[in-house]
Protein backbone atom coordinates (compact mmCIF):
# COMPACT_ATOMS: atom_id res chain seq x y z
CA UNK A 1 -2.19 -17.21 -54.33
CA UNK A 2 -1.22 -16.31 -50.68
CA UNK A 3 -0.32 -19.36 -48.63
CA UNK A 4 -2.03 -19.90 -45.10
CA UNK A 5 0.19 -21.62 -42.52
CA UNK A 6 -0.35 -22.98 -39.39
CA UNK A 7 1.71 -21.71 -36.71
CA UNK A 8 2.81 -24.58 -34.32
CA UNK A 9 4.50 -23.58 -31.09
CA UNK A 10 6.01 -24.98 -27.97
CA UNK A 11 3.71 -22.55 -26.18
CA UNK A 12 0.41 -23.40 -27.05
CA UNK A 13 -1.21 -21.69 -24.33
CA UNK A 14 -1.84 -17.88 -23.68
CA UNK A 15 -2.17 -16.44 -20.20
CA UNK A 16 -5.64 -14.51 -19.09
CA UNK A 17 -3.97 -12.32 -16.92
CA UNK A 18 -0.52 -11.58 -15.86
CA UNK A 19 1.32 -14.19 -14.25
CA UNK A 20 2.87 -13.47 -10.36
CA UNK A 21 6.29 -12.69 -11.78
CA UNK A 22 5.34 -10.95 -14.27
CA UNK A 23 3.30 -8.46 -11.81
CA UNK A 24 6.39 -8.45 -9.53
CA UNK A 25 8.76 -7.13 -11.93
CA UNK A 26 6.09 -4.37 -12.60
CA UNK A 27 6.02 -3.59 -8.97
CA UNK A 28 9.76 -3.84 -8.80
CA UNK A 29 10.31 -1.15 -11.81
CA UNK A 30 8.10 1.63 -10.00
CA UNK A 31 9.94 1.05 -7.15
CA UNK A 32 13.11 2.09 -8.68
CA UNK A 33 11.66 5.86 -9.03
CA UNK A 34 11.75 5.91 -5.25
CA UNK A 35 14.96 5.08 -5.05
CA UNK A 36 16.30 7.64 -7.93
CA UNK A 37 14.95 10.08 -6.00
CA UNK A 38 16.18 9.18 -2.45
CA UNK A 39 19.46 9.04 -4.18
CA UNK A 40 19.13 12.54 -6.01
CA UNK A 41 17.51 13.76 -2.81
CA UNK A 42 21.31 12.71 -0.83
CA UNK A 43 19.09 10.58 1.72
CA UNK A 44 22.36 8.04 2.59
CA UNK A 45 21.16 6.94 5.54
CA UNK A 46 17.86 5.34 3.84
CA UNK A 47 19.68 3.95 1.41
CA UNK A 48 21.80 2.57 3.86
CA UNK A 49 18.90 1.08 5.65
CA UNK A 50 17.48 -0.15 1.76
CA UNK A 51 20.91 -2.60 1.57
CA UNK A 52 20.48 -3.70 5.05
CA UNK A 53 16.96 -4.53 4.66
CA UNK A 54 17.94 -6.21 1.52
CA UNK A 55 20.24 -8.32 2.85
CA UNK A 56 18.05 -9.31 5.58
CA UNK A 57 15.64 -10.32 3.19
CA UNK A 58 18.08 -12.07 0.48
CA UNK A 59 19.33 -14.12 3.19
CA UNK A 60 17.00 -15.28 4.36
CA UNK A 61 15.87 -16.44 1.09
CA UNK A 62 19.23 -17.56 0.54
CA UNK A 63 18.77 -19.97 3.74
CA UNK A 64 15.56 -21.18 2.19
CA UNK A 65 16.69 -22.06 -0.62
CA UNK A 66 19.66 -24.53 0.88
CA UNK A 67 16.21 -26.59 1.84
CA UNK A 68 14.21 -26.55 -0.96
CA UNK A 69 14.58 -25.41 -4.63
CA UNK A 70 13.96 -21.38 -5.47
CA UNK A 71 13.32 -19.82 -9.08
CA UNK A 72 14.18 -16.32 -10.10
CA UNK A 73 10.53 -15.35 -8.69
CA UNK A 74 11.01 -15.96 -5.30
CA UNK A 75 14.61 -13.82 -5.48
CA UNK A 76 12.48 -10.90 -7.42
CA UNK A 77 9.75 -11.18 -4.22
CA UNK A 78 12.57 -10.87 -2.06
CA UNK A 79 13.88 -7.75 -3.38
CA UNK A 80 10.07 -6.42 -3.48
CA UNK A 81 10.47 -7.33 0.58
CA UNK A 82 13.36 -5.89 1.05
CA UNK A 83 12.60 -2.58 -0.48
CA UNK A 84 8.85 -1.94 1.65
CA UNK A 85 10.75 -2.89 4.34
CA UNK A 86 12.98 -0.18 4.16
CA UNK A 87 11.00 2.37 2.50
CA UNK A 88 8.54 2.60 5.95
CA UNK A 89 11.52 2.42 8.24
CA UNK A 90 12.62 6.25 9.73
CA UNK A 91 16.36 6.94 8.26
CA UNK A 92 17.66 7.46 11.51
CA UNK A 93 17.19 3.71 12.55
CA UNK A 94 20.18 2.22 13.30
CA UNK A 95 21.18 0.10 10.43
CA UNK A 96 22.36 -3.12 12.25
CA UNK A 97 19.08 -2.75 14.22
CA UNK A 98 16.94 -3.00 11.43
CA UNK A 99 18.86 -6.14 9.65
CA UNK A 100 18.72 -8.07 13.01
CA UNK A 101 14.75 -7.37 13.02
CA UNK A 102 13.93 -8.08 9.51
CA UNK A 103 16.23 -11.32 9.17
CA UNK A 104 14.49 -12.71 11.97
CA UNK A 105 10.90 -11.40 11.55
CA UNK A 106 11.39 -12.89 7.55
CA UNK A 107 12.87 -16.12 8.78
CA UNK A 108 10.14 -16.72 11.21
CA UNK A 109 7.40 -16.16 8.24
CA UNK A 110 8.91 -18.21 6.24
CA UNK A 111 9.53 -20.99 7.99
CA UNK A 112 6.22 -20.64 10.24
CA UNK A 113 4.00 -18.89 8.81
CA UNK A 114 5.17 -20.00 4.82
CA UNK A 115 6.23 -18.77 1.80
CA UNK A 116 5.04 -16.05 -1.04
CA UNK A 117 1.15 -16.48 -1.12
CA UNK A 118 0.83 -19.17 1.82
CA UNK A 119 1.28 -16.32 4.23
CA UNK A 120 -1.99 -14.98 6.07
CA UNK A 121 -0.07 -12.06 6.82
CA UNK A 122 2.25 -9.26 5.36
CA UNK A 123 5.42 -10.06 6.03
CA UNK A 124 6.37 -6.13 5.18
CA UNK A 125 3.64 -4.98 7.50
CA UNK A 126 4.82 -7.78 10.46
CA UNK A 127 8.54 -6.50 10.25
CA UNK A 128 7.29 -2.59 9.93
CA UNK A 129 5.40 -3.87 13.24
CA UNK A 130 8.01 -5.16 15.22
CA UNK A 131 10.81 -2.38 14.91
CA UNK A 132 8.13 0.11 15.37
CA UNK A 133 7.73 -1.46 18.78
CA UNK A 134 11.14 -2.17 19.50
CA UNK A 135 11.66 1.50 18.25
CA UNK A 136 8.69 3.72 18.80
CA UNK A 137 11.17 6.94 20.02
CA UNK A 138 12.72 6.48 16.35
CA UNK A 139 9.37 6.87 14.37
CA UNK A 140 8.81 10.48 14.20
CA UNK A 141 5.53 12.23 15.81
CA UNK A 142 3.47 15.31 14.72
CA UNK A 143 1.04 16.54 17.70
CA UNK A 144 -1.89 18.30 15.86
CA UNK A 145 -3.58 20.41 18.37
CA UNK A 146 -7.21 21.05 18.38
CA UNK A 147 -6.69 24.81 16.96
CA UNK A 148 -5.33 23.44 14.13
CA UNK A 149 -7.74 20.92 13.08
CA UNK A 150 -10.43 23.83 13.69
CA UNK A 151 -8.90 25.63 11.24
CA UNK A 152 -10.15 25.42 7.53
CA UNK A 153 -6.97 23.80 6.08
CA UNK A 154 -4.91 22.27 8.87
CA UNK A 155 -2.14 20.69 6.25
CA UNK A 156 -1.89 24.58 5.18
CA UNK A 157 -1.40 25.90 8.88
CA UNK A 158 1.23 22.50 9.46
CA UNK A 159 3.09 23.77 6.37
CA UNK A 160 3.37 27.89 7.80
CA UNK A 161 4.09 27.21 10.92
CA UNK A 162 6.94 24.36 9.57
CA UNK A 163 5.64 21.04 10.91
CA UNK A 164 6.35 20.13 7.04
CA UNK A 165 9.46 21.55 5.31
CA UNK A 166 8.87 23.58 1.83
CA UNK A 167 11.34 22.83 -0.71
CA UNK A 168 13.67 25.65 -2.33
CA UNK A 169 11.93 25.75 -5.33
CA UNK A 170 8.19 25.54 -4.15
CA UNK A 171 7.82 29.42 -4.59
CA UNK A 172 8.59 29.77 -7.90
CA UNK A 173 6.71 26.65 -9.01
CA UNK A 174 3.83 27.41 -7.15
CA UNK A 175 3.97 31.37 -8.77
CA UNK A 176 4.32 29.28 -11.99
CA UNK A 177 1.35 26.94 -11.87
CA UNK A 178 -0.73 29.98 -10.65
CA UNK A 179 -0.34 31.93 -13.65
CA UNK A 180 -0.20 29.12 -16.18
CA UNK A 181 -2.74 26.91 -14.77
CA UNK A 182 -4.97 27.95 -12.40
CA UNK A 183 -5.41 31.49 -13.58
CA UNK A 184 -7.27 29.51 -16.29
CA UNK A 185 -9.91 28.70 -13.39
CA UNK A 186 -9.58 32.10 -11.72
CA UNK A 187 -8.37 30.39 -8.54
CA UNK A 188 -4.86 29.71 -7.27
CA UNK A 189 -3.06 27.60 -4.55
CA UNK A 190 -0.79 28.76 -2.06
CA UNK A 191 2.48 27.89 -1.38
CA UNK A 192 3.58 24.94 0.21
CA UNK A 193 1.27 22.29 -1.88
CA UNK A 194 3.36 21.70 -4.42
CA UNK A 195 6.34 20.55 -1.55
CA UNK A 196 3.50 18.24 0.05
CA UNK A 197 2.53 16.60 -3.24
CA UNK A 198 6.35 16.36 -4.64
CA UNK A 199 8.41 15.59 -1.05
CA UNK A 200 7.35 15.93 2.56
CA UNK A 201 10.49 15.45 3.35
CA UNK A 202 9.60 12.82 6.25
CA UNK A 203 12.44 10.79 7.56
CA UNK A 204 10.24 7.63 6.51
CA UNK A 205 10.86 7.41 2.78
CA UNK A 206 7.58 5.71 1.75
CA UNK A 207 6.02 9.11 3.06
CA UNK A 208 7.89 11.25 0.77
CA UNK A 209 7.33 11.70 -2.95
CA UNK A 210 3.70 11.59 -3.03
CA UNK A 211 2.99 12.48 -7.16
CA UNK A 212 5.31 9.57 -8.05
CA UNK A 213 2.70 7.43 -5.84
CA UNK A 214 -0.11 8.63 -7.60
CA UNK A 215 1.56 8.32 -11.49
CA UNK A 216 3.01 4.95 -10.25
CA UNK A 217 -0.56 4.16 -9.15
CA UNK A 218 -2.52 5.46 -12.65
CA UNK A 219 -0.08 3.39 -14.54
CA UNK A 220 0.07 0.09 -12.70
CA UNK A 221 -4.11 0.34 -12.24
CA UNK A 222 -4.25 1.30 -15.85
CA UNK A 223 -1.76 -1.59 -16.69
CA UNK A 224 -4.01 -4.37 -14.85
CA UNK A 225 -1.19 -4.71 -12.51
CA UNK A 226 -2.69 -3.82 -9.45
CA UNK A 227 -6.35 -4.51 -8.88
CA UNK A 228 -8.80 -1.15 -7.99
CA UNK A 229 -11.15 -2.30 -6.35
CA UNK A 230 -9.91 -2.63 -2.79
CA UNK A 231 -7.15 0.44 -3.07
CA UNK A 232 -10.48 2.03 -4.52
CA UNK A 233 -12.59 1.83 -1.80
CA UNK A 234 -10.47 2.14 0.64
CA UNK A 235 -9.24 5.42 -0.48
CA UNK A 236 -13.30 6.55 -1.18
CA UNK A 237 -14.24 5.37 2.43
CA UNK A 238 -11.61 6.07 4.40
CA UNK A 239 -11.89 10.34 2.60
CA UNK A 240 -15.42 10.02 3.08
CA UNK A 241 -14.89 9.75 7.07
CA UNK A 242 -11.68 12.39 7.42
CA UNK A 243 -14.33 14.43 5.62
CA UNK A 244 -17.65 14.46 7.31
CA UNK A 245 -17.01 12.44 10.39
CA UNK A 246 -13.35 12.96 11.60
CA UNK A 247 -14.25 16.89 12.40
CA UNK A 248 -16.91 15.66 14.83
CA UNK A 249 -14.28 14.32 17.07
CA UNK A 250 -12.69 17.74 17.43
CA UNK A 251 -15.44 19.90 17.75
CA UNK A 252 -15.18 20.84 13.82
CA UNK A 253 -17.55 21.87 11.67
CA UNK A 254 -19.09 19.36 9.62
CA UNK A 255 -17.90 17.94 6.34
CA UNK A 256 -14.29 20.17 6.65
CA UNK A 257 -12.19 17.20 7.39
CA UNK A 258 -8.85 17.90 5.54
CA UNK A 259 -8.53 14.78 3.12
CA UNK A 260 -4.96 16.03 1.78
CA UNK A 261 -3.46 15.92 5.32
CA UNK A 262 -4.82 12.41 5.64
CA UNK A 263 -3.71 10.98 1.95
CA UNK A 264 -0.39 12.91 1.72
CA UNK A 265 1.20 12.54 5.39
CA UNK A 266 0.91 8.57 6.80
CA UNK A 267 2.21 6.62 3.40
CA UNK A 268 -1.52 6.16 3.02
CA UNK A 269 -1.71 6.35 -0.94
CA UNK A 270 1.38 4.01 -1.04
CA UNK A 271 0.36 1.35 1.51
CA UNK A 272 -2.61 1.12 -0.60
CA UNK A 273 -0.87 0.21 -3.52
CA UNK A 274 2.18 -1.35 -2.83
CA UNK A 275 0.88 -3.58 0.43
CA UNK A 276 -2.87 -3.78 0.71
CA UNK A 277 -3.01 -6.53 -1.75
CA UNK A 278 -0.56 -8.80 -0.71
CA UNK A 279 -0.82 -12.22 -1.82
CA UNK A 280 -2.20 -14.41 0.16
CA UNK A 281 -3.76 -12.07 2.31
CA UNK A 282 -7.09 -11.18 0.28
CA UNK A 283 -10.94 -12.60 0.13
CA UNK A 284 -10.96 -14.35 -3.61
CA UNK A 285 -14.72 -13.06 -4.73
CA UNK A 286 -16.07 -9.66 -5.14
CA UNK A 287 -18.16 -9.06 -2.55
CA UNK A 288 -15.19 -10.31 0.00
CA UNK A 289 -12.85 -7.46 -2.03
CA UNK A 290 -15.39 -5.73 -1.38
CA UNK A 291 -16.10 -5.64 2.32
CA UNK A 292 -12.34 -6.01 3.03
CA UNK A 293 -11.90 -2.58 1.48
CA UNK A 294 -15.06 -0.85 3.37
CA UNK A 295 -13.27 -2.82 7.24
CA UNK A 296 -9.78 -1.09 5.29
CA UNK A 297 -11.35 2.26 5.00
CA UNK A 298 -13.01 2.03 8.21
CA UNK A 299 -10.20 0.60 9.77
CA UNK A 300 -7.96 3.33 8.53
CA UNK A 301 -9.74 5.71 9.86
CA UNK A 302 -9.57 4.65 13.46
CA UNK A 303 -6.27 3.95 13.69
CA UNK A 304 -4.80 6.46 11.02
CA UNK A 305 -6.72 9.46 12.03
CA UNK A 306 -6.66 12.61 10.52
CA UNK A 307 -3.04 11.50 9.31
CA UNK A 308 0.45 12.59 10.26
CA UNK A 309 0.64 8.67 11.96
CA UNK A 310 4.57 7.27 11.13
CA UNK A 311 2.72 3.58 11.45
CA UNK A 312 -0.97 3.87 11.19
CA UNK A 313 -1.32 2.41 7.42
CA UNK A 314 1.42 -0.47 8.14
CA UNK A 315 -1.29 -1.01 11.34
CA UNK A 316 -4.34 -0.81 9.17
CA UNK A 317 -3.10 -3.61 7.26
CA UNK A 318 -2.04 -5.61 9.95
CA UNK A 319 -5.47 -5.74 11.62
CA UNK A 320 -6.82 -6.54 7.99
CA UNK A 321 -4.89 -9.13 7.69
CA UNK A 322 -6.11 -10.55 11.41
CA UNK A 323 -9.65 -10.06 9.92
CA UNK A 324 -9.14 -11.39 6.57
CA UNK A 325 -9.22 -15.05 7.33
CA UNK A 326 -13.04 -14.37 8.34
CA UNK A 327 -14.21 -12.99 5.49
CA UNK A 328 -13.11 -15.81 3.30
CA UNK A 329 -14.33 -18.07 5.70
CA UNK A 330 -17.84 -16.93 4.86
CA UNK A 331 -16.56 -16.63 0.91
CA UNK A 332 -16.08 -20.73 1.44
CA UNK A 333 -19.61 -21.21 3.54
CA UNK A 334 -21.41 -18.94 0.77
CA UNK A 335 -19.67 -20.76 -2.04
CA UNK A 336 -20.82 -24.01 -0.58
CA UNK A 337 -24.03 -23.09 0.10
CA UNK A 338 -24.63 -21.89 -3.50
CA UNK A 339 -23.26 -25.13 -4.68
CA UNK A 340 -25.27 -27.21 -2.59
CA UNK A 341 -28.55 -25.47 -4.02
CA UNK A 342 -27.34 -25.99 -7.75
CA UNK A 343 -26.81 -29.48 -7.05
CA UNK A 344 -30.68 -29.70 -5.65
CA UNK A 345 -32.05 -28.03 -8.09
CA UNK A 346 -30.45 -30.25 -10.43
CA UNK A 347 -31.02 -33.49 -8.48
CA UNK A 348 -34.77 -32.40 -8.34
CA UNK A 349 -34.83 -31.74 -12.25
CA UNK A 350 -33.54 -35.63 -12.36
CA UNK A 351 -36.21 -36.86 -10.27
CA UNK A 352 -38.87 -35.03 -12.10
CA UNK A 353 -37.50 -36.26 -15.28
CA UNK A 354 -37.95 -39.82 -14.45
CA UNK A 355 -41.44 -39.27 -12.84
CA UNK A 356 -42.96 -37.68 -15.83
C-alpha cells in the first residue's frame, strides 16, 4: 500500500508574489548584459564611471549601516543604484565629478528623505538630476531642424546624414534580414535600423543597446518581475502623441510622428523599465497605476519631445514623482470614502435588523 506523509517544514508559508529581493536580483542579472556589452564594446570610460558610481553608492550604504543594521538586500539595492546611476551619466563625465555628486545626492536621501521604499522620490533620477545641472555642456545635444521632422522618417534622415553612427556590420546584416526575412513580406528596411535597434552608440550608456532593453523587458514582464501596466501605458500614450500630435507642432502632416526616433534615442524604453516603478514612488490601486501612467505618457511627451533628449526620461520621472504623492492622496480619500459607505450600509442593516 503506498504510504501518505505529511510534510512538516520550518517554512510553512508560501509567498504570493515575489519578495523585494528576490525582484532585485532579477533586475540586477539583466543589468549585467549592459555591462558585457559596454565591456565588449571597449567603452572604459563608462565603466570607469560604473565603479565610481558604485562606490558612491556602497558607501554610502556602508555609512548607513555603522547606524543601524543592513541585510544583504539593502547591499543588492545599492548595487541596482549604483549601476542606473552610471548607466544615464555621458562617458565623458569626469569620474571624480560624478562620485562627489552621487555620494552626496545618496547620502542626503538617505538620511533625509529615507531608505529603499520610504523614499517619495528616485534617488537614480535625483542624482541623474543634479549632475545634469551641474554638467549640462557634458550631456550631449542633437538639434533636429524643422526639415527634418517634415520629412517622412526623420530617425532615417539623422542616420544618412550621421547624427547617429552605423555600425561596421549594419550593411551586411541589414542585406541579410532583407533577403531572409522581409523578402517573406515583400518589403525591406534600409540600412541603418539595425545599428539604432542594436547600439546608437550614444555616449550615455543607458541609450545604447536598445534590443537588449526590449528582450530584458519581454522577459522580466513575462517573469512577473516588473509590473505592465504603468511601463504599458506609458509607452501606448506617450507613441500615441509623437504620432498624431507631436507633427502639429512642426507644421507636419498629421499622424507621421516618428515613434522609433522617440523610443530608441532618450533611454525612453529603459527608464520605463528599470526606473518608472521605483519603490516607494507609485499609487498602490489600479486606477492610481493607472492615471500615473496616462500624467507619465503625457508628461513624456512634453518634456521628451520627439526624442534625441540626453535627460528628458530621467525628467519625466522626476516630475512624476513630484505628482505622485497626489494621486495617492486621493487613493487614501477614495479608500476611505468607500469604507465609510460599507460601514453604513452595514450599520443600517443592524438597525433594520433590530426594528423588524
Amino acid at each position: 500500500m503506498k504510504n501518505n506523509f505529511i510534510s512538516v517544514t520550518l517554512r510553512p508559508f508560501k509567498y504570493l508574489v515575489n519578495s523585494e529581493r528576490t525582484n532585485s536580483i532579477f533586475i540586477l542579472s539583466f543589468l549585467i548584459p549592459q555591462i558585457l556589452l559596454l565591456i565588449i564594446s571597449k567603452s572604459w570610460n563608462s565603466i570607469i564611471i560604473m565603479i565610481s558610481c558604485l562606490c558612491a553608492s556602497l558607501g554610502v550604504q556602508f555609512i548607513d549601516g555603522l547606524y543601524k543594521e543592513k541585510n544583504l538586500f539593502s547591499f543588492i539595492q545599492s548595487f541596482i543604484q549604483g549601476i542606473l546611476i552610471s548607466l544615464f551619466i555621458p562617458s565623458n563625465y569626469p569620474f571624480w565629478a560624478i562620485f562627489i555628486i552621487a555620494f552626496l545626492t545618496l547620502l542626503i536621501c538617505t538620511k533625509v528623505l529615507g531608505g529603499f521604499a520610504a523614499n517619495w522620490i528616485n534617488p537614480v533620477v535625483l542624482t541623474v538630476s543634479v549632475a545634469w545641472l551641474l554638467g549640462i555642456s557634458i550631456f550631449p545635444n542633437y538639434d533636429i531642424s524643422q526639415d527634418i521632422l517634415l520629412i517622412r522618417n526623420p530617425s532615417l534622415a539623422l542616420i544618412q546624414n550621421g547624427t547617429f553612427n552605423q555600425l561596421p556590420c549594419d550593411s551586411s546584416i541589414t542585406s541579410f534580414l532583407n533577403r531572409s526575412v522581409f523578402n517573406i513580406f515583400a518589403v525591406s528596411i534600409p540600412e541603418g535600423y539595425v545599428s539604432l535597434f542594436w547600439d546608437t552608440q550614444s555616449v550615455i550608456p543607458a541609450f545604447r543597446f536598445n534590443l537588449v532593453t526590449i528582450v530584458s523587458s519581454i522577459v522580466l514582464v513575462a517573469l512577473d518581475i516588473v509590473k505592465p501596466l504603468i511601463p504599458g501605458i506609458f509607452v501606448l500614450v506617450y507613441s500615441l502623441l509623437i504620432y498624431f500630435v507631436a507633427p502639429i507642432f512642426y507644421s507636419g502632416s498629421f499622424g507621421h510622428g516618428d515613434i522609433l526616433l522617440a523610443l530608441l534615442t532618450s533611454g525612453t524604453l529603459f527608464s520605463a523599465i528599470f526606473l518608472m516603478q521605483w519603490a516607494g514612488t507609485l499609487p498602490m490601486s489600479f486606477w492610481g497605476k493607472l492615471v500615473y501612467g496616462i500624467f507619465a505618457g503625457i508628461i513624456g511627451f512634453l518634456i521628451i519631445g520627439v526624442g534625441t533628449s540626453p535627460v528628458g526620461s530621467v525628467f519625466t520621472i522626476l516630475v512624476l514623482n513630484l505628482i505622485s504623492p497626489f494621486i495617492q492622496s486621493v487613493e487614501k480619500f477614495c479608500e476611505l470614502l468607500i469604507l465609510k459607505n460599507k460601514l453604513n450600509a452595514k450599520v443600517k442593516e443592524i438597525k433594520e435588523g433590530k426594528n423588524a
